[in-house]
PDB file of N, CA and C in Angstrom:
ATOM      1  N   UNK A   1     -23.265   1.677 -16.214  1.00  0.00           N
ATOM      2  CA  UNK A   1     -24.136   1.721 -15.071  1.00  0.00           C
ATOM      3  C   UNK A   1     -23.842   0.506 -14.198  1.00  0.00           C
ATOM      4  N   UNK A   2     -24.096   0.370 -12.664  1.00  0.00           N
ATOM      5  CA  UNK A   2     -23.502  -0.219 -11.981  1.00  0.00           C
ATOM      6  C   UNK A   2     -25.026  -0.501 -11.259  1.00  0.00           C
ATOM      7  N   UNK A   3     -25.507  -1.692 -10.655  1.00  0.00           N
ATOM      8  CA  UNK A   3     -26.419  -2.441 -10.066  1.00  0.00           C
ATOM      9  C   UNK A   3     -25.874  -3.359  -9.178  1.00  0.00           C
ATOM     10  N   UNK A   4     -26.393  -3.337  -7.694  1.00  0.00           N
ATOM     11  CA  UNK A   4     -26.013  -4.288  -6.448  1.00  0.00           C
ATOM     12  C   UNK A   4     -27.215  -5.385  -7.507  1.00  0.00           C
ATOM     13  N   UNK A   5     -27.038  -6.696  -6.742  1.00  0.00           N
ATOM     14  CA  UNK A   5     -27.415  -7.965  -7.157  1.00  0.00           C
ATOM     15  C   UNK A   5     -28.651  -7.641  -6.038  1.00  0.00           C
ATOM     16  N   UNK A   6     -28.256  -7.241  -5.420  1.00  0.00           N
ATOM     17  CA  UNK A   6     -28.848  -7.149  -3.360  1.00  0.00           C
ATOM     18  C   UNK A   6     -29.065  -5.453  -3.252  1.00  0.00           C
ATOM     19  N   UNK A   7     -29.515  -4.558  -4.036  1.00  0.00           N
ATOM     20  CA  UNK A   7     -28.987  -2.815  -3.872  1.00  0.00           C
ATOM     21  C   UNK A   7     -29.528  -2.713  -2.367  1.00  0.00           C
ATOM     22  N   UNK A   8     -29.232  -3.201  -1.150  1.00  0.00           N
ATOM     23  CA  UNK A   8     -29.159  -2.717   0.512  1.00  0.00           C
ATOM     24  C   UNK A   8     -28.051  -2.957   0.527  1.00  0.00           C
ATOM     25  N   UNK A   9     -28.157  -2.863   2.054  1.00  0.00           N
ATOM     26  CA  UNK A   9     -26.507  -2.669   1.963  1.00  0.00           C
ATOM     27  C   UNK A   9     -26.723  -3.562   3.707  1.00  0.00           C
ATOM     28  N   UNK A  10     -26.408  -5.067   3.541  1.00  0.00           N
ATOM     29  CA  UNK A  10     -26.847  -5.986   4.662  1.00  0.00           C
ATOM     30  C   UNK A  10     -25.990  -5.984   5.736  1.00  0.00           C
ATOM     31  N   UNK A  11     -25.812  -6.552   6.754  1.00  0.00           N
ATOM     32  CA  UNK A  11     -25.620  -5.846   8.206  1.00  0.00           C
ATOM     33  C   UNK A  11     -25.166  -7.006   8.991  1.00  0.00           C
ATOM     34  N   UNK A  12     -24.412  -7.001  10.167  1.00  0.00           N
ATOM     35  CA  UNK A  12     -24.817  -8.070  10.772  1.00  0.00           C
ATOM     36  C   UNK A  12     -24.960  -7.320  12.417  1.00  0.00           C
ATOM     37  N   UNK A  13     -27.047  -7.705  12.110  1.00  0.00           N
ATOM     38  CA  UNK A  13     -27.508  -6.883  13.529  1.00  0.00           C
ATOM     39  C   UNK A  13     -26.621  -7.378  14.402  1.00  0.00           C
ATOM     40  N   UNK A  14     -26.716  -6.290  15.838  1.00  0.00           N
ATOM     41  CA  UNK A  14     -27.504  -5.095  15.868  1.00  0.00           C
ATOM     42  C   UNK A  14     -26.560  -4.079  15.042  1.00  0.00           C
ATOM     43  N   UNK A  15     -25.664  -4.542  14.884  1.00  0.00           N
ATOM     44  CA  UNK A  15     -24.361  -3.049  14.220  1.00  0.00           C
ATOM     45  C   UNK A  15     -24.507  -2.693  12.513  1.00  0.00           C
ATOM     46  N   UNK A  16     -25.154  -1.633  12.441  1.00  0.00           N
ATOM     47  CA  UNK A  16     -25.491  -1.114  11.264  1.00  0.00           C
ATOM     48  C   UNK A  16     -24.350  -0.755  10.494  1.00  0.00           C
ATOM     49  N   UNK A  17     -23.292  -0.538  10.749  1.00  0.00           N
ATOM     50  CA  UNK A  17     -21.864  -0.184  10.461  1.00  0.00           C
ATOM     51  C   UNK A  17     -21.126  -1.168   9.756  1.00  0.00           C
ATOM     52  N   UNK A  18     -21.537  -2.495  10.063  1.00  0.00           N
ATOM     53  CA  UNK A  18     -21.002  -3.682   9.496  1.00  0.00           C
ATOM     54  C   UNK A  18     -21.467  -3.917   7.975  1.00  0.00           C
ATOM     55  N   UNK A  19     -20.800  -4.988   7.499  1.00  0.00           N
ATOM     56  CA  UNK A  19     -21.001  -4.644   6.632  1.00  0.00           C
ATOM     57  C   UNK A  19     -20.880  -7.134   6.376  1.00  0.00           C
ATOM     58  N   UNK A  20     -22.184  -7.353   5.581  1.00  0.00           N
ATOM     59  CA  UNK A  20     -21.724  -8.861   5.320  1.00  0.00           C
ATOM     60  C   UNK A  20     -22.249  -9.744   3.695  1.00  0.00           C
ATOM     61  N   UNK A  21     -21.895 -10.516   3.441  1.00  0.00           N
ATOM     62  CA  UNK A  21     -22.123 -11.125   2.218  1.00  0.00           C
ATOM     63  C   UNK A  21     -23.571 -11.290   2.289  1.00  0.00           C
ATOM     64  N   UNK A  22     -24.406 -10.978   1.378  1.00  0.00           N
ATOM     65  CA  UNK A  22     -25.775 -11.210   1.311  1.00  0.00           C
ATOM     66  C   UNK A  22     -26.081 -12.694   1.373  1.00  0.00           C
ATOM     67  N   UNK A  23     -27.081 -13.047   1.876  1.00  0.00           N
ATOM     68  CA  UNK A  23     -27.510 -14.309   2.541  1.00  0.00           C
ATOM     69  C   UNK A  23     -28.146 -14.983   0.932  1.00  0.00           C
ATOM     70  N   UNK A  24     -28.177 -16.019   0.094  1.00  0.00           N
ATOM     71  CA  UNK A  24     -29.121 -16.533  -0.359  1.00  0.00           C
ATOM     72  C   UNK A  24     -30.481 -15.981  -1.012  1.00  0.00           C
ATOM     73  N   UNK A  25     -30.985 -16.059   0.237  1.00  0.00           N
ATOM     74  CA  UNK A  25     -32.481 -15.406  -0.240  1.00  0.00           C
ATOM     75  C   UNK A  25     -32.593 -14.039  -0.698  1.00  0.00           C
ATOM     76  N   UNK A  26     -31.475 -13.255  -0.040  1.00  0.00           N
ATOM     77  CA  UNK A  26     -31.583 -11.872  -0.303  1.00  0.00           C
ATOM     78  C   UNK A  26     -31.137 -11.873  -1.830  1.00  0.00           C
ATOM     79  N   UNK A  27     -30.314 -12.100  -2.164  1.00  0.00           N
ATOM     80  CA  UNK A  27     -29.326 -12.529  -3.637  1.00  0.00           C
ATOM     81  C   UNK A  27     -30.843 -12.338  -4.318  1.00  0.00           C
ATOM     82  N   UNK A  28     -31.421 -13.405  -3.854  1.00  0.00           N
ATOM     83  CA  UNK A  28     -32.981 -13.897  -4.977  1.00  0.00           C
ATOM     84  C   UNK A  28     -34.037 -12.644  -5.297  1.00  0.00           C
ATOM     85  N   UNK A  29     -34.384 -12.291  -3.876  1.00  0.00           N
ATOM     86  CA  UNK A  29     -35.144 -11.015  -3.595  1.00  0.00           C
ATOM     87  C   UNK A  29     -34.892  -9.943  -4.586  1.00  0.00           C
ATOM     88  N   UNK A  30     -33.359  -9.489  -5.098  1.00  0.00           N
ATOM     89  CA  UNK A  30     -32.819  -8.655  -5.445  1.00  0.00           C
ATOM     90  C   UNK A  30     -32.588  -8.633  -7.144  1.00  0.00           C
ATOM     91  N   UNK A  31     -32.677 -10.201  -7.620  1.00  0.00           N
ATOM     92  CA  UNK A  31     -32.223 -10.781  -8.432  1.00  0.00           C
ATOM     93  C   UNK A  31     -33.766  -9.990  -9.749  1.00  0.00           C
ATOM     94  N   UNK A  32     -34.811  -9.887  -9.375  1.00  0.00           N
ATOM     95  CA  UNK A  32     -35.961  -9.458 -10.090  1.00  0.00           C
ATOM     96  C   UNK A  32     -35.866  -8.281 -10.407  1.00  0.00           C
ATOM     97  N   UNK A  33     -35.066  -7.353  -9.328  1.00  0.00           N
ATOM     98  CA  UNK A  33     -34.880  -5.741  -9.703  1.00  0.00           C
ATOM     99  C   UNK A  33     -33.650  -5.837 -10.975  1.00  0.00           C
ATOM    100  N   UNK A  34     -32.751  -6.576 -10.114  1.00  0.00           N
ATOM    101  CA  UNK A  34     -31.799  -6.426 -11.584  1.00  0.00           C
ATOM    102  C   UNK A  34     -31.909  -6.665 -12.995  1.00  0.00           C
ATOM    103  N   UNK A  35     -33.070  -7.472 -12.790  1.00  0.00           N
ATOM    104  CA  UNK A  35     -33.326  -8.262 -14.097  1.00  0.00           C
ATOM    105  C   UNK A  35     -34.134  -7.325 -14.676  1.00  0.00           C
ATOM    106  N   UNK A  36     -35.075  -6.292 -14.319  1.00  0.00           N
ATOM    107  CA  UNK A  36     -36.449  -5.716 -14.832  1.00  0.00           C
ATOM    108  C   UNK A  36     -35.310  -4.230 -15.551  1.00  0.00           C
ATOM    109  N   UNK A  37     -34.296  -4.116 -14.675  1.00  0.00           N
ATOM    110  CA  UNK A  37     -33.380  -2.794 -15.507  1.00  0.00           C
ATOM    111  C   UNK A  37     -32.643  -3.120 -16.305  1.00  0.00           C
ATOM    112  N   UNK A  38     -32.853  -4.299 -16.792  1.00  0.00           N
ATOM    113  CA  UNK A  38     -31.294  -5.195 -17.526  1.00  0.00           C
ATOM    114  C   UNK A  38     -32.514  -5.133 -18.664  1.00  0.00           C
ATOM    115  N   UNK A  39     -33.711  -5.440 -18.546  1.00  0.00           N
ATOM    116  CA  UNK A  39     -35.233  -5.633 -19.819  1.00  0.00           C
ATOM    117  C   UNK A  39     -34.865  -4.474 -20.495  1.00  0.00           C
ATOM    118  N   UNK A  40     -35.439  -3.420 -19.781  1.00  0.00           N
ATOM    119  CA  UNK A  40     -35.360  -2.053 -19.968  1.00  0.00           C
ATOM    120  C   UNK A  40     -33.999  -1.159 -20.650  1.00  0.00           C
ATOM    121  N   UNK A  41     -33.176  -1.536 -20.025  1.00  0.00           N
ATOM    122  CA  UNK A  41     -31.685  -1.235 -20.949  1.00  0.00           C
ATOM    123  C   UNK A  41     -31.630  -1.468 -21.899  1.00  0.00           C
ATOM    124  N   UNK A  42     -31.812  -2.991 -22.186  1.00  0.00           N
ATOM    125  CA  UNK A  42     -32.345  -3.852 -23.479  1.00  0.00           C
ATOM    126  C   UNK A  42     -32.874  -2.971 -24.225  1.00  0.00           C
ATOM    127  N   UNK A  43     -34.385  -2.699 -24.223  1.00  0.00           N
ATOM    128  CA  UNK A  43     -35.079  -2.271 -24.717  1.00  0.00           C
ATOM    129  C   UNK A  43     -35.220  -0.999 -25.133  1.00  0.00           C
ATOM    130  N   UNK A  44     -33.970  -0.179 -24.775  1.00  0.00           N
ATOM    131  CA  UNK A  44     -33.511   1.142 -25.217  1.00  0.00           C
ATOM    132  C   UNK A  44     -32.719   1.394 -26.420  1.00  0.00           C
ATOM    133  N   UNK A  45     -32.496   2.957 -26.788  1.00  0.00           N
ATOM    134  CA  UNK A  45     -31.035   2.637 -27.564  1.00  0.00           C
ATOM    135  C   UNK A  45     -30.227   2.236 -26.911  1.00  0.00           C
ATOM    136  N   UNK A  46     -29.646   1.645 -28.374  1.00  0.00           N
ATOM    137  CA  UNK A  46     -28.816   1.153 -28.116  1.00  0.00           C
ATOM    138  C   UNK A  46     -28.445  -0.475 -27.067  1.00  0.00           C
ATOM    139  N   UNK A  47     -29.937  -1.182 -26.834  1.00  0.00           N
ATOM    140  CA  UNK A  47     -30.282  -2.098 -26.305  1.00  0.00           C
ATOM    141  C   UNK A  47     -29.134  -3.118 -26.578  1.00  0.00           C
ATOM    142  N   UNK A  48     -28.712  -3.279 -27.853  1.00  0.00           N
ATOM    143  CA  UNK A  48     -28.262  -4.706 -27.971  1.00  0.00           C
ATOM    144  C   UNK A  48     -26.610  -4.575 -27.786  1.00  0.00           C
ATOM    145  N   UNK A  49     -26.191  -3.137 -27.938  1.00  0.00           N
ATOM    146  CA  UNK A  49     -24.865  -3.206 -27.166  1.00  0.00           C
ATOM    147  C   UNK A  49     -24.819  -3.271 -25.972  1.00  0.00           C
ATOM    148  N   UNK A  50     -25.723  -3.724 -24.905  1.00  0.00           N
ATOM    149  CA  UNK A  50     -25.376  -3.820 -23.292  1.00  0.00           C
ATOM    150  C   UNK A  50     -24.918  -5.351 -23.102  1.00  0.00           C
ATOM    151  N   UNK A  51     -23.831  -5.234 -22.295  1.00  0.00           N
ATOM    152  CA  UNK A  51     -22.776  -6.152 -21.264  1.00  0.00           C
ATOM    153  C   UNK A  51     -22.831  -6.272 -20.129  1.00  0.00           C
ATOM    154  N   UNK A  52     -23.310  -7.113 -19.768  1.00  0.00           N
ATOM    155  CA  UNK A  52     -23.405  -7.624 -18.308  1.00  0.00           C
ATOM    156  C   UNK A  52     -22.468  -8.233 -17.861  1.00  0.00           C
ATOM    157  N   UNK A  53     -21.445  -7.529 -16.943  1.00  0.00           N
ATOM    158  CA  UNK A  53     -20.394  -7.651 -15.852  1.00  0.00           C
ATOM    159  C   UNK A  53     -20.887  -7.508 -14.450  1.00  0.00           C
ATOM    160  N   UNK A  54     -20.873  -8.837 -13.867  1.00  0.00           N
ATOM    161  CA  UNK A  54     -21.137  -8.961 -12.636  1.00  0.00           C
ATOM    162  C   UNK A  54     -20.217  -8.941 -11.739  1.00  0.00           C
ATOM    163  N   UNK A  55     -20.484  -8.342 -10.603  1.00  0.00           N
ATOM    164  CA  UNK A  55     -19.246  -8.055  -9.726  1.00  0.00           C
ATOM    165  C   UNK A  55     -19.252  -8.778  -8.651  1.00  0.00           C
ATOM    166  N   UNK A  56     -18.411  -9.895  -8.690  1.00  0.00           N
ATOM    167  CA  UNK A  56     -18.869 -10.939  -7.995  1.00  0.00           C
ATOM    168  C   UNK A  56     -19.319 -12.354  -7.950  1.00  0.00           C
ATOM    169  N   UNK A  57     -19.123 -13.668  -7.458  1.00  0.00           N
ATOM    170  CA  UNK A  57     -19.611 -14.683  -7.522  1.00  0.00           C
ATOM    171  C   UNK A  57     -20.893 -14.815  -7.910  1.00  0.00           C
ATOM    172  N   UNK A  58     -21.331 -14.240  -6.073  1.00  0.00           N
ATOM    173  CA  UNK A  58     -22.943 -13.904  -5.933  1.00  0.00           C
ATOM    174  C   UNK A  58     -24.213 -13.615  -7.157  1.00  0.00           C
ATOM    175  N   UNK A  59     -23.004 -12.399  -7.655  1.00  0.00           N
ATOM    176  CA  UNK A  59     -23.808 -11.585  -8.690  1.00  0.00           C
ATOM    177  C   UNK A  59     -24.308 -12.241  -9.843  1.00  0.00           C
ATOM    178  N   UNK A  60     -22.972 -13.381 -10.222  1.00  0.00           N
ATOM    179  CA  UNK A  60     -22.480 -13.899 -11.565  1.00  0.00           C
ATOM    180  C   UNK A  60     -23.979 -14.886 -11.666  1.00  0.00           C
ATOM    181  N   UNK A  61     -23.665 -15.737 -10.484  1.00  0.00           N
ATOM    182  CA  UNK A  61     -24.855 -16.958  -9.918  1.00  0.00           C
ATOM    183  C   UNK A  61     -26.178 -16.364 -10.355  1.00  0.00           C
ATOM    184  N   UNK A  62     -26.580 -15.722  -9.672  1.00  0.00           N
ATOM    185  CA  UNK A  62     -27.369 -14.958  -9.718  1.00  0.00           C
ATOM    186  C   UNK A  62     -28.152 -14.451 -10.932  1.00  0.00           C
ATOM    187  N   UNK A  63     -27.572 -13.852 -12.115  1.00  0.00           N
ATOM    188  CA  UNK A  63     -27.580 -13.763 -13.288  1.00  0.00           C
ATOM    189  C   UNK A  63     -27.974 -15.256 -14.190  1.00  0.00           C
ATOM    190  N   UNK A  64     -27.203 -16.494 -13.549  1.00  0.00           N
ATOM    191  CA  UNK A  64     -26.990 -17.151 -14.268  1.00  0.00           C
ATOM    192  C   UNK A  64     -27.932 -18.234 -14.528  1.00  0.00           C
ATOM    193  N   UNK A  65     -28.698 -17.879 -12.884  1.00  0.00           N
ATOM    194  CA  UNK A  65     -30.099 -18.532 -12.704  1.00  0.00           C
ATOM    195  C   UNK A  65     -31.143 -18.211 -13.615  1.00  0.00           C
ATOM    196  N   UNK A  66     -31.210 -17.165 -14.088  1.00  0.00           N
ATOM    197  CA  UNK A  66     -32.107 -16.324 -14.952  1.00  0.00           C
ATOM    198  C   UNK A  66     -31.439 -16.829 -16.220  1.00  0.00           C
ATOM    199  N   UNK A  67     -30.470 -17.133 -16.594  1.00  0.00           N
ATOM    200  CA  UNK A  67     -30.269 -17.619 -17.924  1.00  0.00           C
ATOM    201  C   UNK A  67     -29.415 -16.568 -18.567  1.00  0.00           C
ATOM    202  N   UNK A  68     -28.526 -15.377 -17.776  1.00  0.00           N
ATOM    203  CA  UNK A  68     -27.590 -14.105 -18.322  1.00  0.00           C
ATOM    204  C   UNK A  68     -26.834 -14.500 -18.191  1.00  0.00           C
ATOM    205  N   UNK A  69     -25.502 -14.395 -19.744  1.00  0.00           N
ATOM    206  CA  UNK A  69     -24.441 -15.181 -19.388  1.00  0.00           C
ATOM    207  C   UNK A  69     -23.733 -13.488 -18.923  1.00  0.00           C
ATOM    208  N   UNK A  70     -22.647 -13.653 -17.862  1.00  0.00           N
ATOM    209  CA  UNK A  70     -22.166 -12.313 -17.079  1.00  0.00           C
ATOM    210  C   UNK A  70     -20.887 -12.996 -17.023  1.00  0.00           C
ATOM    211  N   UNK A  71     -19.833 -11.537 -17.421  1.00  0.00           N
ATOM    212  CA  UNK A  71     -18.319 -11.883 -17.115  1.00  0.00           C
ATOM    213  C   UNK A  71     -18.471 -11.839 -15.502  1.00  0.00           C
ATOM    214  N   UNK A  72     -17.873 -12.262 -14.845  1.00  0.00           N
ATOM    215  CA  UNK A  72     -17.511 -11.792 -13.136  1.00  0.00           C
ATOM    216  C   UNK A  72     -16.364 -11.210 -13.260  1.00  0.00           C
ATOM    217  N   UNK A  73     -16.348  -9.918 -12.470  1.00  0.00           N
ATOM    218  CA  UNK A  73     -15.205  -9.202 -11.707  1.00  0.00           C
ATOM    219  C   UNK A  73     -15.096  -9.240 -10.160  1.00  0.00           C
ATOM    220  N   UNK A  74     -13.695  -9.459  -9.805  1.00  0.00           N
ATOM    221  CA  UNK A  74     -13.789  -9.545  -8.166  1.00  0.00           C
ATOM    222  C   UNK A  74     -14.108  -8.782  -7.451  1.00  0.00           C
ATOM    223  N   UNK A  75     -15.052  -8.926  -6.464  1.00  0.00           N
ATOM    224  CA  UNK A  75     -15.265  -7.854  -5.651  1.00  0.00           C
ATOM    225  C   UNK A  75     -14.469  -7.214  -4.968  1.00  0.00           C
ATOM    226  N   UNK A  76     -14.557  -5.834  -4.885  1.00  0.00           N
ATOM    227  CA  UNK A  76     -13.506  -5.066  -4.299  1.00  0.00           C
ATOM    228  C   UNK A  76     -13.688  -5.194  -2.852  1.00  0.00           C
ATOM    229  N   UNK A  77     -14.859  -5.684  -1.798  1.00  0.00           N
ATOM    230  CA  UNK A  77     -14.956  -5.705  -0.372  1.00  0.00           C
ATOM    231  C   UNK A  77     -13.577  -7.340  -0.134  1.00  0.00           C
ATOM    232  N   UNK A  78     -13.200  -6.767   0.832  1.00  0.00           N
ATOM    233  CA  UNK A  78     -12.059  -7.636   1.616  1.00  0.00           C
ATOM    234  C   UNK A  78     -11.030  -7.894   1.150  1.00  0.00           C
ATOM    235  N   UNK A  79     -10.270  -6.906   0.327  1.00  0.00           N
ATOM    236  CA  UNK A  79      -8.909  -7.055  -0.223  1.00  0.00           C
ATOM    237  C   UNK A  79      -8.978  -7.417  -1.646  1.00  0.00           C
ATOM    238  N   UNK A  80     -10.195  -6.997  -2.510  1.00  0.00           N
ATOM    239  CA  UNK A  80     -10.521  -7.048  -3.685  1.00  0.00           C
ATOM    240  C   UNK A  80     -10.369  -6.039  -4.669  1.00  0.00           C
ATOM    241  N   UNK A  81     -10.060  -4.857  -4.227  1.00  0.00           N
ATOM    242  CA  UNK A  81     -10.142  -3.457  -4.582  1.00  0.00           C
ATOM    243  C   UNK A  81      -8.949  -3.783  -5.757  1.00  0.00           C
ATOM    244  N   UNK A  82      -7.962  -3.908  -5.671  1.00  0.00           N
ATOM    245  CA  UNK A  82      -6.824  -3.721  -6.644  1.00  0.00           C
ATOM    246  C   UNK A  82      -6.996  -4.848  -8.025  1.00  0.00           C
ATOM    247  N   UNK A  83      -7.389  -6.015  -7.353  1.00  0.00           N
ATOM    248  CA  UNK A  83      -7.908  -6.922  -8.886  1.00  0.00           C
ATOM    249  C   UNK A  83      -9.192  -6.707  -9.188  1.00  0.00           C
ATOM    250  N   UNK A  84     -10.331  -5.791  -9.042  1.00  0.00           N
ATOM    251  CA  UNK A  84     -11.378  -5.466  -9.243  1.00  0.00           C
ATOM    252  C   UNK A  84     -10.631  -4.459 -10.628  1.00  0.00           C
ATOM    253  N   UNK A  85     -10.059  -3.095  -9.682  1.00  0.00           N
ATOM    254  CA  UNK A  85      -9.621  -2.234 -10.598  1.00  0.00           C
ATOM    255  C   UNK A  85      -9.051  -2.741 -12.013  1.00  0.00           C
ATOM    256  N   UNK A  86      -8.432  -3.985 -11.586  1.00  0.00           N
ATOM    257  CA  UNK A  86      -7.773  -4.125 -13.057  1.00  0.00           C
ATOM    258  C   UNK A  86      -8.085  -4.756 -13.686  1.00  0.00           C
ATOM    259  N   UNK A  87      -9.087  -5.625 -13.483  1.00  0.00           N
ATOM    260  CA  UNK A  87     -10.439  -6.572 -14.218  1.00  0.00           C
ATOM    261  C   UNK A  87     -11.309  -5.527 -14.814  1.00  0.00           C
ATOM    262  N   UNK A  88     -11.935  -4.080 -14.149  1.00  0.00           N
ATOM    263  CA  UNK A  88     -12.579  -3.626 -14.560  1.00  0.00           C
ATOM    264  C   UNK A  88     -12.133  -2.841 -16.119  1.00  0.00           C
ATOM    265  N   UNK A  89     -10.855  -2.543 -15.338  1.00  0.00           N
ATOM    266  CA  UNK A  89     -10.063  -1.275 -16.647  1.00  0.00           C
ATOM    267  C   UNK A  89      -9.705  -2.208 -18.151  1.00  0.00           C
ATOM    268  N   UNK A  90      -9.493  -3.415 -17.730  1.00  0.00           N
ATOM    269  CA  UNK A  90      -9.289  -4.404 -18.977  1.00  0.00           C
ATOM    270  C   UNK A  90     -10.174  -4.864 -19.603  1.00  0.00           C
ATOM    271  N   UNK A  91     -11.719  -4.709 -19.296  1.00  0.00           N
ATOM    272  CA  UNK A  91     -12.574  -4.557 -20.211  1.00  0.00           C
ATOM    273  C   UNK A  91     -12.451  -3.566 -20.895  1.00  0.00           C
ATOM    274  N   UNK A  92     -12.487  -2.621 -20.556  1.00  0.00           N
ATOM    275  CA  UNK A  92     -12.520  -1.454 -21.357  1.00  0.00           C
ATOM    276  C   UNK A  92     -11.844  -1.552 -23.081  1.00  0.00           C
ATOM    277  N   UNK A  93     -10.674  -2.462 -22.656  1.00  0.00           N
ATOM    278  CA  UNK A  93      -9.889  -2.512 -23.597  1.00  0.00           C
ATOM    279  C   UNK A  93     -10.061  -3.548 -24.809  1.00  0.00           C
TER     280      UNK A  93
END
């Protein structure tokens, strides 16, 4: 399962089309949702096999404030796509 740090998708008004690194505060804002489905995962089967891979600096930080230790994978926005893919597929392994 896959979770934004930030799940909007931030902007730089007026152009909705754009697309920009979440600001700080938003990171934070966002940081409580991730955390309350990360409890809950937990707390399922199979709870104690979940891995937290963060995608991203942002994400990693983020996590890390809360006290989750998270591998980071590179983000695929801005020429990230190809070492994302192969960070992602090498977990697997």
């Amino acid at each position: 399962m896959t979770w934004a740090i930030f799940p909007h998708h931030p902007f730089a008004a007026p152009d909705r089309l754009t697309n920009r690194t979440p600001r700080p505060a938003e990171v934070r804002e966002g940081a409580p949702v991730a955390l309350a489905l990360l409890d809950a995962m937990r707390a399922g089967p199979g709870g104690d096999d979940v891995r937290v891979v963060a995608v991203g600096r942002k994400a990693q930080g983020a996590l890390a404030l809360a006290g989750i230790d998270a591998v980071a994978v590179r983000h695929p926005a801005q020429g990230g796509a190809a070492q994302f893919t192969e960070q992602v597929l090498a977990l697997r392994r």
